[in-house]
Protein backbone atom coordinates (compact mmCIF):
# COMPACT_ATOMS: atom_id res chain seq x y z
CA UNK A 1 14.47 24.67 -22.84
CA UNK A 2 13.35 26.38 -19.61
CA UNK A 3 15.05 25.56 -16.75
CA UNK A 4 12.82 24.47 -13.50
CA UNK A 5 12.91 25.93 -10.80
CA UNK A 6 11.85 28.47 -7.87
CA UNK A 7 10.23 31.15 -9.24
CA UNK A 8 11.25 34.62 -7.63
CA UNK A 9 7.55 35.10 -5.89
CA UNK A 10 7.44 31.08 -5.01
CA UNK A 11 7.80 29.91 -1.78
CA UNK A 12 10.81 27.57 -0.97
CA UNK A 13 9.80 23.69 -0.46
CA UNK A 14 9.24 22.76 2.95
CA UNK A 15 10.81 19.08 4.22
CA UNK A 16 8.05 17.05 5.46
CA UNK A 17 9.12 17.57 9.31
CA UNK A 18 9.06 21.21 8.88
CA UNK A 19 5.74 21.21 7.14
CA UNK A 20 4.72 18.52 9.88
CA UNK A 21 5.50 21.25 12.69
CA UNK A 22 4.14 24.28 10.90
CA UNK A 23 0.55 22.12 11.17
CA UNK A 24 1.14 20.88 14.43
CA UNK A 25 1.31 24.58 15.24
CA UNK A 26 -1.58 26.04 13.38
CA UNK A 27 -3.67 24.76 15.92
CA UNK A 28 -2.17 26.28 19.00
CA UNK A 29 1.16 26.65 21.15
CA UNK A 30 3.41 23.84 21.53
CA UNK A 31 6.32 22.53 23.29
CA UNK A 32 9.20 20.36 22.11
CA UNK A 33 7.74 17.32 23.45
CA UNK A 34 4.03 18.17 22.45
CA UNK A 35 5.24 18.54 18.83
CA UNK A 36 7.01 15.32 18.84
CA UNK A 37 3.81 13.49 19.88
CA UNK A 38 1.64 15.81 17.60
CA UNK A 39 3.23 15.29 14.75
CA UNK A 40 3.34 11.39 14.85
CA UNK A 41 -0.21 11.55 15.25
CA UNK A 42 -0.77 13.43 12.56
CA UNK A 43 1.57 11.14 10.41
CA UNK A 44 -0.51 8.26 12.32
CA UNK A 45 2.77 6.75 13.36
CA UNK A 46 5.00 7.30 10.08
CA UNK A 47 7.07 10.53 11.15
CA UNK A 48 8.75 10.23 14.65
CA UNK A 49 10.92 13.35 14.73
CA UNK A 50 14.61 12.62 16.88
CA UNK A 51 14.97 15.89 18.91
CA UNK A 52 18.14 16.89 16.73
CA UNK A 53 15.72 17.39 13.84
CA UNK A 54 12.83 18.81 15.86
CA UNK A 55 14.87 21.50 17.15
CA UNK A 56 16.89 22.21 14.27
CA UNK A 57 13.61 22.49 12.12
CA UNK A 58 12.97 24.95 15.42
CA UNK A 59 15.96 27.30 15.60
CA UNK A 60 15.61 27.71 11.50
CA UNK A 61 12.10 28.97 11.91
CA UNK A 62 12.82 30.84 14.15
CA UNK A 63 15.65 32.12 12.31
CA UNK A 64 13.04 32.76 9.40
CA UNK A 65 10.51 34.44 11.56
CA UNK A 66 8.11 31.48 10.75
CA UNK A 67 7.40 30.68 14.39
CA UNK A 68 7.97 32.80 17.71
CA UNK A 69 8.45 31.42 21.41
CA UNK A 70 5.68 31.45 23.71
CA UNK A 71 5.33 31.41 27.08
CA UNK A 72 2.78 28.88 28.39
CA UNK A 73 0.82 29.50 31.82
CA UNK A 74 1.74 26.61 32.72
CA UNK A 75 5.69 27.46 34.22
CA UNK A 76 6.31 24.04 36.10
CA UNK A 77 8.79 22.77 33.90
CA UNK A 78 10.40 25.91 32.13
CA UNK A 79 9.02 24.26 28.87
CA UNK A 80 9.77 26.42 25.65
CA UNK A 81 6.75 26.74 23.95
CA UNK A 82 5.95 27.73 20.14
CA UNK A 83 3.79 29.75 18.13
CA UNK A 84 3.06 30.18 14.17
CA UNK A 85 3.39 33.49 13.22
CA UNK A 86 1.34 35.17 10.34
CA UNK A 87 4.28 34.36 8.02
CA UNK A 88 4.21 31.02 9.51
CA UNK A 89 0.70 30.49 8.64
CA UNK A 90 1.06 32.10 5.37
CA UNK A 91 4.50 29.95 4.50
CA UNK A 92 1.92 26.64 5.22
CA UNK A 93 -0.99 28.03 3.32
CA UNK A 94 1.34 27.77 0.08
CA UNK A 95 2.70 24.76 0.59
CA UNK A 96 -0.87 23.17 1.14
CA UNK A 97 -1.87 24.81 -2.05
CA UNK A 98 0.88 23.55 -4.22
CA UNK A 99 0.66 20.07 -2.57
CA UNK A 100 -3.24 20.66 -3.39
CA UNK A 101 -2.50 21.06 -6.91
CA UNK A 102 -0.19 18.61 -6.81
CA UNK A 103 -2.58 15.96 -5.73
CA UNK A 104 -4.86 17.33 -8.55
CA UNK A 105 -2.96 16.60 -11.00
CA UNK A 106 -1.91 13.00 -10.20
CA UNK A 107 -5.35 11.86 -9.47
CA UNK A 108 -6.40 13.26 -13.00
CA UNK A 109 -3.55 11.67 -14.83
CA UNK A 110 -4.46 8.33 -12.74
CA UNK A 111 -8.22 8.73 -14.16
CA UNK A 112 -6.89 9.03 -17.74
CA UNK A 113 -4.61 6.20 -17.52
CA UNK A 114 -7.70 3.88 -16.40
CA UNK A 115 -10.26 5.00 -19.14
């Protein structure tokens, strides 16, 4: 029997908070508090990140080079501001693919069960 599991080439899961911030990114720069209200729209109310996880999910993307601070025009505050990077972007590509394929496959199993 094979064992399952990441291939060498295949990207590592992403947690749904972490995916939720890479596509609250894709879009443009945000800050820590503009992520936190993105992201439960986008989740229309489901996901409301606590800070601890929004800027833990932050410092290891960082960490990974997935996302890069920005700084905003907009200096009133000292807000930090982040960016996806093109690994960033590339890192949610995948994971939209596989969740694609994913879906795929469910909905096509669900369609054979009800024939």
């Amino acid at each position: 029997m094979r064992h399952v599991g990441a291939q060498p080439n295949e990207a590592r899961r992403l947690t749904e908070p972490v995916l939720l911030i890479l596509m609250s990114l894709a879009d443009q720069p945000r800050h820590g508090y503009a992520l936190m209200k993105d992201i439960e729209s986008l989740s229309q109310g489901r996901v409301r990140l606590s800070t601890g996880t929004l800027y833990g999910a932050l410092h290891r993307l960082l960490e990974d080079r997935s996302i890069e601070r920005f700084e905003l025009e907009d200096r009133s505050r000292e807000k930090q501001a982040y960016r996806l990077t093109v690994a960033g972007r590339r890192q949610l590509e995948m994971e939209l693919d596989r969740l694609r394929q994913l879906t795929r496959a469910g909905m096509s199993r669900l369609r054979a069960s009800e024939a």
